[in-house]
N, C-alpha and C. Protein backbone atom coordinates (compact mmCIF):
# COMPACT_ATOMS: atom_id res chain seq x y z
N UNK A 1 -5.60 -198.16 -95.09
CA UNK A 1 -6.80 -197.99 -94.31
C UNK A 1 -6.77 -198.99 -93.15
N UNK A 2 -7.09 -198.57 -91.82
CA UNK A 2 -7.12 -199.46 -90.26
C UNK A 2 -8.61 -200.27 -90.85
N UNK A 3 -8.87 -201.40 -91.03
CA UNK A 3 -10.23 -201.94 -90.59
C UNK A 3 -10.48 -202.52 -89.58
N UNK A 4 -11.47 -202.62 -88.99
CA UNK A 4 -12.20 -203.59 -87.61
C UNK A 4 -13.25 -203.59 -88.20
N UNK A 5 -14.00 -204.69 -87.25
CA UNK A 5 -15.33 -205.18 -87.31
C UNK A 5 -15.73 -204.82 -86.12
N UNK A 6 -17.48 -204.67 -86.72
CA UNK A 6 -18.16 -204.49 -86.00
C UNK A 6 -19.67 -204.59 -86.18
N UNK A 7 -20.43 -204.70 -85.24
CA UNK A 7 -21.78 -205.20 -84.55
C UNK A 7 -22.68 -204.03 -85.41
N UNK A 8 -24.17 -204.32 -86.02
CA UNK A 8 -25.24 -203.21 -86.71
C UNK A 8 -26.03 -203.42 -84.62
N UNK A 9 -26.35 -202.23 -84.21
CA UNK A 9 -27.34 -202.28 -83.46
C UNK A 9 -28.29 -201.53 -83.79
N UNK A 10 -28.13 -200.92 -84.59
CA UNK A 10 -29.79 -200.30 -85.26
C UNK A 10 -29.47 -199.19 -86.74
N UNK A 11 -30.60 -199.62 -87.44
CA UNK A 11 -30.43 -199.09 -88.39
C UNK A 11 -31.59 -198.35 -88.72
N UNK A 12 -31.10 -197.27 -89.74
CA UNK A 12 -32.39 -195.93 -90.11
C UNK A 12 -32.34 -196.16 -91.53
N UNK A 13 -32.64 -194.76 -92.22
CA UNK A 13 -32.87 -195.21 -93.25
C UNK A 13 -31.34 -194.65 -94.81
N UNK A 14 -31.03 -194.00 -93.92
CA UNK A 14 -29.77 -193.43 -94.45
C UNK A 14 -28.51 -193.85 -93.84
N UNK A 15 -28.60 -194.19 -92.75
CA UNK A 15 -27.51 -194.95 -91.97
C UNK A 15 -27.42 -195.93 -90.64
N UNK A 16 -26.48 -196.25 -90.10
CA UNK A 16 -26.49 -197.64 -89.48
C UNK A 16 -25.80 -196.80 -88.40
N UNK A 17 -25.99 -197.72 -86.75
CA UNK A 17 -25.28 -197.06 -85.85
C UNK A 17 -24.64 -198.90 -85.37
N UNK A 18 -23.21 -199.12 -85.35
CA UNK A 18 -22.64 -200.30 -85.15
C UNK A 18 -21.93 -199.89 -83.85
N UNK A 19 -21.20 -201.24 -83.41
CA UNK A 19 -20.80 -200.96 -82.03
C UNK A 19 -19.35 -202.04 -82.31
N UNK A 20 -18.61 -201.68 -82.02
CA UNK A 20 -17.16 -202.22 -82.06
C UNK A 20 -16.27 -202.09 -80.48
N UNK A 21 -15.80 -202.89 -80.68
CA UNK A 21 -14.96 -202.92 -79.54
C UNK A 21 -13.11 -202.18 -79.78
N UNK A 22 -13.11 -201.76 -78.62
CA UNK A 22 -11.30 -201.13 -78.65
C UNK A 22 -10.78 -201.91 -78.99
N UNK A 23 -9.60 -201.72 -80.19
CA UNK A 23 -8.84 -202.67 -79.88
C UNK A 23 -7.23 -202.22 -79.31
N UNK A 24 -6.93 -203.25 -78.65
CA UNK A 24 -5.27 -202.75 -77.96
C UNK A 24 -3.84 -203.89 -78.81
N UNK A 25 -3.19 -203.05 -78.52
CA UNK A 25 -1.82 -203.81 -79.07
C UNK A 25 -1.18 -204.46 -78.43
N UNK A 26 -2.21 -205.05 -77.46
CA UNK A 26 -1.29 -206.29 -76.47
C UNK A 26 -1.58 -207.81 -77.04
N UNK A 27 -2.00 -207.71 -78.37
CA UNK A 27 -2.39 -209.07 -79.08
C UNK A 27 -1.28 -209.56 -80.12
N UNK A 28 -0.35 -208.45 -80.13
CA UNK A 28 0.35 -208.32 -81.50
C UNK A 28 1.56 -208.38 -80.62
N UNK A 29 2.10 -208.26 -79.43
CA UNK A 29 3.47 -207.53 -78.34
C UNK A 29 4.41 -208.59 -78.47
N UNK A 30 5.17 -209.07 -78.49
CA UNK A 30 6.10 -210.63 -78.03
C UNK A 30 6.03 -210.62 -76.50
N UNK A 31 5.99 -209.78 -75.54
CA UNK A 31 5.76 -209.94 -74.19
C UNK A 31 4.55 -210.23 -73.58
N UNK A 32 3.59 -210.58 -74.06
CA UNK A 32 1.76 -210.61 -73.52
C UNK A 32 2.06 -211.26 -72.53
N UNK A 33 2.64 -212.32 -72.71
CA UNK A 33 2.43 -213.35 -71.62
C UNK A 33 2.87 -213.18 -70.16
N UNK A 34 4.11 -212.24 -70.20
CA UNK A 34 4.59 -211.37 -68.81
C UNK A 34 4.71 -210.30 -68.57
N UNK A 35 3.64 -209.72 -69.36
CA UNK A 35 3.15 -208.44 -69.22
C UNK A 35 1.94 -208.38 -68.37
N UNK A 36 2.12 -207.11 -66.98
CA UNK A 36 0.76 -207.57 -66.88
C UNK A 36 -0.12 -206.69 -67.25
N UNK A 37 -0.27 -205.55 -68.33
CA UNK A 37 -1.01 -205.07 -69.11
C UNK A 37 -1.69 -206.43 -69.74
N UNK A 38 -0.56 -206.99 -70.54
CA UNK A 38 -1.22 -208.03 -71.46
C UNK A 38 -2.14 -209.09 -70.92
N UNK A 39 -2.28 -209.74 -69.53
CA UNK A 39 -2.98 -210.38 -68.56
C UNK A 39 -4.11 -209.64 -68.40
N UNK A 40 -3.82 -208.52 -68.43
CA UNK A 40 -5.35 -208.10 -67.75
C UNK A 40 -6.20 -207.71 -69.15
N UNK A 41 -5.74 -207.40 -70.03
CA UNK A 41 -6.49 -207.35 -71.28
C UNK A 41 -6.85 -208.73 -71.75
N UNK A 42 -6.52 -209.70 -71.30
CA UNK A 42 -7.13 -210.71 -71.73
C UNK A 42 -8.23 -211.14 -71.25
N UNK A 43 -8.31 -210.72 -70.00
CA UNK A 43 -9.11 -210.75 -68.76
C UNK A 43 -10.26 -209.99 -68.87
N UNK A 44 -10.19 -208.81 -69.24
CA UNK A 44 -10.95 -207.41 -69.28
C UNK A 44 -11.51 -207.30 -70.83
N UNK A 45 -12.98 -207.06 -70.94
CA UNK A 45 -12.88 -206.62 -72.53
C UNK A 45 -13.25 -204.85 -72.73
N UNK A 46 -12.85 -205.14 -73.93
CA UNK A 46 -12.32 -203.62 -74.09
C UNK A 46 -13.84 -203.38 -73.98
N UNK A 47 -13.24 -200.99 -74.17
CA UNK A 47 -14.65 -200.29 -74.45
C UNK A 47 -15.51 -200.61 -75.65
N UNK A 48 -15.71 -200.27 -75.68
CA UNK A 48 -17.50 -200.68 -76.79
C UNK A 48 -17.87 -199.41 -77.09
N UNK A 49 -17.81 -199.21 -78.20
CA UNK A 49 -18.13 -197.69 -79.11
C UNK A 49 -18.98 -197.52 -80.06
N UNK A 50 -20.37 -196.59 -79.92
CA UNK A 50 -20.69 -196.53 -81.09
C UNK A 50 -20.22 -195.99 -81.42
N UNK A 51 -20.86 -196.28 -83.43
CA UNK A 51 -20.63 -195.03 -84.46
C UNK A 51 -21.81 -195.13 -85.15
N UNK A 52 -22.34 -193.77 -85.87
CA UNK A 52 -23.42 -194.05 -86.76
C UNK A 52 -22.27 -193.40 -87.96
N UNK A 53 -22.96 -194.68 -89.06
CA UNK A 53 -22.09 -194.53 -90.29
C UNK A 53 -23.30 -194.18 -91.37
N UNK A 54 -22.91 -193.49 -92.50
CA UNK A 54 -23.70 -193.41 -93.59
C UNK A 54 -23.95 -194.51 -94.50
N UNK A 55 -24.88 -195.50 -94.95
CA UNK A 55 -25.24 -196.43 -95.96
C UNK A 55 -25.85 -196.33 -97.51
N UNK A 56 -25.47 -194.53 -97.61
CA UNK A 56 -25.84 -194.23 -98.91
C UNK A 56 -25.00 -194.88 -100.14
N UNK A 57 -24.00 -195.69 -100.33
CA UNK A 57 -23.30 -196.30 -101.15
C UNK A 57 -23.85 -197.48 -100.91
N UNK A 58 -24.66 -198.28 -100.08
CA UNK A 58 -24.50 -199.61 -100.34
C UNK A 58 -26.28 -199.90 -100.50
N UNK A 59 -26.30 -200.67 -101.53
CA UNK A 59 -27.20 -201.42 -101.98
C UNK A 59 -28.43 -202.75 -101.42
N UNK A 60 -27.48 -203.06 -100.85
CA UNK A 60 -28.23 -204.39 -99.86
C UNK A 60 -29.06 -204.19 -98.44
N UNK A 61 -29.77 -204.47 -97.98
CA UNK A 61 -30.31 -204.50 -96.99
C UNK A 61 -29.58 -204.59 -96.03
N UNK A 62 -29.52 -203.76 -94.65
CA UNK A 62 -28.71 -203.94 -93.62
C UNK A 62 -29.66 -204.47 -92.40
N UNK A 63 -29.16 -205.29 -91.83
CA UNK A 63 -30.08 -205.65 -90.62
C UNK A 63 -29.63 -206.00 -88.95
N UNK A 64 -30.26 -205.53 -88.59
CA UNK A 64 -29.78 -205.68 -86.61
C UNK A 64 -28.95 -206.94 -86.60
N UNK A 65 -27.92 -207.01 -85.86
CA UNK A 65 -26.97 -207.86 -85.79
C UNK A 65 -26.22 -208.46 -86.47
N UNK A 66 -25.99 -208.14 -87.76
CA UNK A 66 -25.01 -208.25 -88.88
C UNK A 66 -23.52 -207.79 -88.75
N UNK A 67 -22.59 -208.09 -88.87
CA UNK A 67 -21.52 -207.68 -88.91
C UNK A 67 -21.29 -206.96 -90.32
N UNK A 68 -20.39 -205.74 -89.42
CA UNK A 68 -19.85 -204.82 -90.75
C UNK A 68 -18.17 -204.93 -90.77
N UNK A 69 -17.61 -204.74 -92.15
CA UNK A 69 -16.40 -204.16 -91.95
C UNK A 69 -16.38 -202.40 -92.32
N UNK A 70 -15.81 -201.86 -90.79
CA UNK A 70 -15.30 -200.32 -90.87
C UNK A 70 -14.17 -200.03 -90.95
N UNK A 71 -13.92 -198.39 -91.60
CA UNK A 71 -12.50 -198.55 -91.45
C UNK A 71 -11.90 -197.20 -91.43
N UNK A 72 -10.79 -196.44 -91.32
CA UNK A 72 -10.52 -195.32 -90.74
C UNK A 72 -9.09 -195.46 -91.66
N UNK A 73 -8.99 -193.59 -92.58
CA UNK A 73 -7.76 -193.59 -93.26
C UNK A 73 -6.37 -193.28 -92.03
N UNK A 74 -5.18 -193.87 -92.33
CA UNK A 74 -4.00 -193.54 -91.89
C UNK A 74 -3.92 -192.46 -91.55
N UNK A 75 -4.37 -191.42 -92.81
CA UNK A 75 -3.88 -190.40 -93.31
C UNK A 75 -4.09 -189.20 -91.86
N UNK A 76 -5.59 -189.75 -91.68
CA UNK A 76 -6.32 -188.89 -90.59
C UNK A 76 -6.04 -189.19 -89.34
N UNK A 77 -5.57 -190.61 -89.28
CA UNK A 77 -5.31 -190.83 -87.38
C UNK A 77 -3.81 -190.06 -87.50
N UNK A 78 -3.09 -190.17 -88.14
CA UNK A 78 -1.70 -189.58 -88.13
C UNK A 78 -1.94 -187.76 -88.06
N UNK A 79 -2.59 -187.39 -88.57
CA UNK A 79 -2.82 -186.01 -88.45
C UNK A 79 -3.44 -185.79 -87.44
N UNK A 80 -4.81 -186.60 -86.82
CA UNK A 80 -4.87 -186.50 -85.33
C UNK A 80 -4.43 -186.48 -84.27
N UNK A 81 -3.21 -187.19 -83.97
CA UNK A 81 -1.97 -187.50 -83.59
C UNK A 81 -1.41 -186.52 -83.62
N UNK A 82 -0.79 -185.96 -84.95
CA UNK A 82 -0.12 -184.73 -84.47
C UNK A 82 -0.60 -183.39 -84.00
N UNK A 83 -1.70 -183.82 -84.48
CA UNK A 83 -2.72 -182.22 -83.88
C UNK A 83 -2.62 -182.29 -82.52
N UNK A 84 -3.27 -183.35 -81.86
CA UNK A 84 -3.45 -183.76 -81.27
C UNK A 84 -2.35 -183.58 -79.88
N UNK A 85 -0.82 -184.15 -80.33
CA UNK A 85 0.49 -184.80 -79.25
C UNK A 85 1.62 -182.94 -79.59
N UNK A 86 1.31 -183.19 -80.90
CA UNK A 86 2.59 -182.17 -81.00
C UNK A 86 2.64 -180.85 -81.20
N UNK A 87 1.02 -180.81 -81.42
CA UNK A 87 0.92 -178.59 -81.48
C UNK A 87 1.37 -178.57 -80.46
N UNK A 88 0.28 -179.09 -79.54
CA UNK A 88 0.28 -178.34 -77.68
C UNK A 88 1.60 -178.59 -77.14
N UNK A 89 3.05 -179.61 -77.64
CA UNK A 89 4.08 -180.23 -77.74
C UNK A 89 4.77 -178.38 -77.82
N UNK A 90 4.98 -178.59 -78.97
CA UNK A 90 5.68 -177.42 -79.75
C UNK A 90 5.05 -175.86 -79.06
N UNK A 91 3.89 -175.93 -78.88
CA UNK A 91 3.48 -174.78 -77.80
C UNK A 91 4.25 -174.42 -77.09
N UNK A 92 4.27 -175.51 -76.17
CA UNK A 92 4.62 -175.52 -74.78
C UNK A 92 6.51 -175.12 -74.95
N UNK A 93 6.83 -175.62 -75.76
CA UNK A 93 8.14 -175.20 -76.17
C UNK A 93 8.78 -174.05 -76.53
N UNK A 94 7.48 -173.35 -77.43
CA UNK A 94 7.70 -172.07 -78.16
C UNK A 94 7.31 -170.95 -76.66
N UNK A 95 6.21 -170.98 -75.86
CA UNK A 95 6.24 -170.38 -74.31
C UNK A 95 7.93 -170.62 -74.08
N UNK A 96 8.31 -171.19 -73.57
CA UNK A 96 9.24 -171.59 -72.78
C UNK A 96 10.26 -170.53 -73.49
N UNK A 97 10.44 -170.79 -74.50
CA UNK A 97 11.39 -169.95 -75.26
C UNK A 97 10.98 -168.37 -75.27
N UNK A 98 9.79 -168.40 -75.09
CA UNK A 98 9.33 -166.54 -75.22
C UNK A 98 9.41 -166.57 -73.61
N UNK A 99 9.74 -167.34 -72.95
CA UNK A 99 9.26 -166.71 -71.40
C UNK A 99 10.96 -167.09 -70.99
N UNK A 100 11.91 -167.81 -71.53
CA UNK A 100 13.42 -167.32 -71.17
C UNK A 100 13.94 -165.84 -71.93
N UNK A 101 13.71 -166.07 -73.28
CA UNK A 101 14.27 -164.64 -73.54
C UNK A 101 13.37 -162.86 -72.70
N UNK A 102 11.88 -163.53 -72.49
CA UNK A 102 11.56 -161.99 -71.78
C UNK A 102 11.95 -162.09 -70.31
N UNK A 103 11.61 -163.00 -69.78
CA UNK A 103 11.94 -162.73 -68.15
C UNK A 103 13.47 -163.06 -67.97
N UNK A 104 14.30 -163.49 -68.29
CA UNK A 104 15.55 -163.97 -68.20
C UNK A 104 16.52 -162.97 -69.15
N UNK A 105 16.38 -162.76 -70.20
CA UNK A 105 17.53 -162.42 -71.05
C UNK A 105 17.07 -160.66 -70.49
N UNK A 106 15.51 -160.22 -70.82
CA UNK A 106 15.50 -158.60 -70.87
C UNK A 106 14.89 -157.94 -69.40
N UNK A 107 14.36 -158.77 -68.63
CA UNK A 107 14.04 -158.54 -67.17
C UNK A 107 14.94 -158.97 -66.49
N UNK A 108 15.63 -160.22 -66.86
CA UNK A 108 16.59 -160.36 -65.70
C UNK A 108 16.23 -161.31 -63.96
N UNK A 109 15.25 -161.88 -64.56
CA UNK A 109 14.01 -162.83 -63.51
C UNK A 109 14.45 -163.66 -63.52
N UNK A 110 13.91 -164.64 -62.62
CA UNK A 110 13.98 -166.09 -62.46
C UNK A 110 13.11 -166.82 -63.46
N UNK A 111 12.85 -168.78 -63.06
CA UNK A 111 12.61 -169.33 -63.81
C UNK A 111 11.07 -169.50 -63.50
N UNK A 112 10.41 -168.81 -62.76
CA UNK A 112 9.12 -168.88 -62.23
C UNK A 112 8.34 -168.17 -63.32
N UNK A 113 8.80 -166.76 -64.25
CA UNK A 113 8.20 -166.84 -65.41
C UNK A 113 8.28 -167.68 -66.69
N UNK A 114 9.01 -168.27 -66.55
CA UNK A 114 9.68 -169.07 -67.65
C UNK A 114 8.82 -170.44 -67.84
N UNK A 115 8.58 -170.15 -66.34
CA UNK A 115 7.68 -171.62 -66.26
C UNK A 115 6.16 -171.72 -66.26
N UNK A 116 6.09 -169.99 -66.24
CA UNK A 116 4.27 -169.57 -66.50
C UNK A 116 4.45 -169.74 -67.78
N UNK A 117 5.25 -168.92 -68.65
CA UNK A 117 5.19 -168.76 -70.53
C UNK A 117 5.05 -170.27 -70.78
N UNK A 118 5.36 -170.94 -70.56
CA UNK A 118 5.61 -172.20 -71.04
C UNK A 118 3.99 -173.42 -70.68
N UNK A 119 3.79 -172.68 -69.51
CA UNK A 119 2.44 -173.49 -68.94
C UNK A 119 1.10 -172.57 -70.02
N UNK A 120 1.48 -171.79 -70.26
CA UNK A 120 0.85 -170.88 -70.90
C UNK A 120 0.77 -171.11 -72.52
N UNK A 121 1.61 -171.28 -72.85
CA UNK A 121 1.88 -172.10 -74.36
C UNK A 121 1.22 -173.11 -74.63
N UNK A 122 1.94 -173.88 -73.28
CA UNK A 122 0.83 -175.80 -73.98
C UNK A 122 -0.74 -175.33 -73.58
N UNK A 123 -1.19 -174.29 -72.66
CA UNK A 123 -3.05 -174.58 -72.77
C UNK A 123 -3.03 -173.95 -74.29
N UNK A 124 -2.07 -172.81 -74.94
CA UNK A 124 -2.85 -172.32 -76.25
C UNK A 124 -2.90 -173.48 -76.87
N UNK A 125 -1.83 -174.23 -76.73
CA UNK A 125 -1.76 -175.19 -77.72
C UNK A 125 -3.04 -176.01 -77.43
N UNK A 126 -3.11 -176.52 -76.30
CA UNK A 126 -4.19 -177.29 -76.14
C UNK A 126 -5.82 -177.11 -76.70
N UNK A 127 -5.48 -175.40 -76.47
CA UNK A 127 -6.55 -174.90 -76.91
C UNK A 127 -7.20 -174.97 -78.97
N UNK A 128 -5.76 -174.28 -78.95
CA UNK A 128 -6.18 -174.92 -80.76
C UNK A 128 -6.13 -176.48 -81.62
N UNK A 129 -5.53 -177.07 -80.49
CA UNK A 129 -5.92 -178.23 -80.96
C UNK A 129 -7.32 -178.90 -80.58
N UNK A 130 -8.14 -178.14 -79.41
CA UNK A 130 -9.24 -178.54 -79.50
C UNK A 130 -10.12 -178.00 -80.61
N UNK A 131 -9.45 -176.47 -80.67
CA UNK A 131 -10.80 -176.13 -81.97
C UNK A 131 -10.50 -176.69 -83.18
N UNK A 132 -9.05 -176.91 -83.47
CA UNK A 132 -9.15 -177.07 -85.13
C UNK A 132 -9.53 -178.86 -84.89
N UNK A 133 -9.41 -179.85 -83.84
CA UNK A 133 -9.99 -181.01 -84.02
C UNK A 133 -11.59 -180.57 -84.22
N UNK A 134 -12.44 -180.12 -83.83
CA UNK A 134 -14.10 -179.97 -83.99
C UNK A 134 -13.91 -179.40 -84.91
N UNK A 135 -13.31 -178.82 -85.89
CA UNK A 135 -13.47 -178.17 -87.25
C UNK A 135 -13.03 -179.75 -87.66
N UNK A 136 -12.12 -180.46 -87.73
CA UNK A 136 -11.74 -181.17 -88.69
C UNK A 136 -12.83 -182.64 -88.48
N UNK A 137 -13.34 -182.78 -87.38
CA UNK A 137 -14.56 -184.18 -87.07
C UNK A 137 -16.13 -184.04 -87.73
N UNK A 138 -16.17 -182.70 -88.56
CA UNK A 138 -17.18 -182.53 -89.18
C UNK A 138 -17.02 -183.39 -90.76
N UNK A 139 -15.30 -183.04 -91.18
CA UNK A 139 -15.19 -183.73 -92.51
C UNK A 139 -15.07 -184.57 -92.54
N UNK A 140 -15.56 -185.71 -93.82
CA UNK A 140 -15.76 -186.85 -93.71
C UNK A 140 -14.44 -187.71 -93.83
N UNK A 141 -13.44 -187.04 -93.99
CA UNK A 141 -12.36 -188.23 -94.38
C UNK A 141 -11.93 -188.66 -92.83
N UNK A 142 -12.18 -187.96 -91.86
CA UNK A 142 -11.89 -188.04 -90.36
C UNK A 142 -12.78 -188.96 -89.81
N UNK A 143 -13.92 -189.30 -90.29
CA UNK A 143 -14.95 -190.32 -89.43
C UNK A 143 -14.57 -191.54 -89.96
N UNK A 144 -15.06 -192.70 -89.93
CA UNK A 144 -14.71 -193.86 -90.16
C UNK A 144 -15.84 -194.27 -91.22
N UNK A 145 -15.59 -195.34 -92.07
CA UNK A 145 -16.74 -195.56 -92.90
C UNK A 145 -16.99 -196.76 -93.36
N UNK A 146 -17.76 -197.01 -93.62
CA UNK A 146 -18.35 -198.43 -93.82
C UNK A 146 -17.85 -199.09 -95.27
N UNK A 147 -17.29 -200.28 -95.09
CA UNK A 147 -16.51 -200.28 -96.24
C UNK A 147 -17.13 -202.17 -96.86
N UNK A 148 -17.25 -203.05 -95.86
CA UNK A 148 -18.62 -203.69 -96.24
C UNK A 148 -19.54 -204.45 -95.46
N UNK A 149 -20.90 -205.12 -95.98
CA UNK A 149 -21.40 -206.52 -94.88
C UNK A 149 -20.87 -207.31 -95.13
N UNK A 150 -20.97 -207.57 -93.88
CA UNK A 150 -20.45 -208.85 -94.01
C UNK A 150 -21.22 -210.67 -93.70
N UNK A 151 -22.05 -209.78 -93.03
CA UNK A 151 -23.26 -211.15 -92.53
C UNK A 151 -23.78 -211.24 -91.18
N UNK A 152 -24.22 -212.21 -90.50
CA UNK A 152 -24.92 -212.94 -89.60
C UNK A 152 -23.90 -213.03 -88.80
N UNK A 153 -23.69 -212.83 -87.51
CA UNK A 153 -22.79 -213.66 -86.86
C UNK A 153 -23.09 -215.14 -86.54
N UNK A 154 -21.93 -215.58 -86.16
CA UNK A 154 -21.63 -217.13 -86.47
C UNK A 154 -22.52 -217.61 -84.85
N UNK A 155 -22.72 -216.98 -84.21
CA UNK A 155 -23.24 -217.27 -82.86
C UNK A 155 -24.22 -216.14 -82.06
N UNK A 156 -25.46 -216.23 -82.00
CA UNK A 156 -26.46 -215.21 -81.66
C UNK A 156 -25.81 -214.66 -80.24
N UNK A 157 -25.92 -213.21 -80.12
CA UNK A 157 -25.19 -212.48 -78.88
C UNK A 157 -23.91 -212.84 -78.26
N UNK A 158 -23.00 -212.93 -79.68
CA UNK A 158 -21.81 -213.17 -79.38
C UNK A 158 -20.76 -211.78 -79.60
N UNK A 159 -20.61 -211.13 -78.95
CA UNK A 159 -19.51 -209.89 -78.57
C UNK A 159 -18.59 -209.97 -79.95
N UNK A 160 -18.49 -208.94 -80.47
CA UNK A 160 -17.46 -208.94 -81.95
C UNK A 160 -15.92 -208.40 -80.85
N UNK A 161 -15.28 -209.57 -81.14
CA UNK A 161 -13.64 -209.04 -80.21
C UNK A 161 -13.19 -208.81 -81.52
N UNK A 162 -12.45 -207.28 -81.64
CA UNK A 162 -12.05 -206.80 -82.63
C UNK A 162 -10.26 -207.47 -82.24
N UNK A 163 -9.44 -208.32 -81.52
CA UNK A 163 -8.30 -208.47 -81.19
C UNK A 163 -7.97 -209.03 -82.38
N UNK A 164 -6.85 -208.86 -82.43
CA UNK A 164 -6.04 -209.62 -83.28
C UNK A 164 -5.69 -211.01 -83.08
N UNK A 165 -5.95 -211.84 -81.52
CA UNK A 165 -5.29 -213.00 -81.47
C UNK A 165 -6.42 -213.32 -80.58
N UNK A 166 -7.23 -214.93 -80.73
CA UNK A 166 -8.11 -215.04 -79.65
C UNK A 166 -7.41 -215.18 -78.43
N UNK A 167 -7.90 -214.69 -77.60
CA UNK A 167 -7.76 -214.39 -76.15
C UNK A 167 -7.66 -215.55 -75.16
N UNK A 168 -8.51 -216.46 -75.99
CA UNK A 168 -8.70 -218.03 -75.19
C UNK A 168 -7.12 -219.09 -75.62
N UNK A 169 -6.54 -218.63 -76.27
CA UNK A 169 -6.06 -219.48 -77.16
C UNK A 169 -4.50 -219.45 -76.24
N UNK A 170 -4.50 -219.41 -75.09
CA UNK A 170 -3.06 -218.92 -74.39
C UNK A 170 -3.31 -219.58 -72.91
């Protein structure tokens, strides 16, 4: 399971809506330091995201400005990912291949259809990977979930940096 932390900014009575920050992999790189991705992320703080999470498993009182730990299965960013990079991937491939053998092998055309079938492939693809992602963001193993409190922050209106390495420390 990925965890980060993150910020309660308001809570109901069935669930909590927290706010976390992006995190990037320029904290973890051996190059940060002459990278200038890695410069400017040190510089820059990330996006800031809500989520409203469900609090029907937990017992304790949740309250405005508490830190949570959230967290998101492998299982699902990896399948997002491929839904995601490699249908519309493999689409675009499988066009290409239906648009050399019809316009090329049995018409006898150039590569100008070859290159519609193929542009034509990655939107299907694109396309079912948008619907079957909104079919799959309804189930719960795909959202992220609250896994525990954690407390008070250590400093009133202090930004939760989800980084891996403080930022100041370089």
């Amino acid at each position: 399971m990925m965890h980060s932390l993150a910020t309660v900014v308001a809570v109901d009575k069935k669930q909590i809506i927290v706010s976390c920050q992006q995190q990037t992999s320029c904290g973890s790189c051996a190059s940060q330091n002459s990278c200038g991705t890695g410069v400017v992320s040190k510089v820059l703080p990330g996006r800031q995201h809500q989520l409203t999470l469900s609090t029907t498993h937990i017992n304790d009182p949740i309250h405005i400005g508490q830190l949570v730990e959230i967290g998101l299965s492998e299982r699902s960013v990896l399948q997002s990912a491929l839904l995601v990079y490699v249908l519309p991937l493999v689409c675009l491939l499988l066009g290409t291949l239906l648009g050399q053998w019809w316009f090329v092998e049995l018409a006898g055309g150039g590569e100008g259809g070859v290159i519609a079938c193929a542009l034509a492939g990655g939107v299907v693809g694109l396309l079912i990977a948008r619907y079957r992602a909104r079919r799959l963001s309804a189930l719960g193993d795909y959202q992220p979930s609250l896994i525990r409190v954690l407390g008070k922050p250590v400093v009133e209106g202090l930004e939760t940096n989800a980084l891996s390495k403080d930022s100041s420390s370089r």
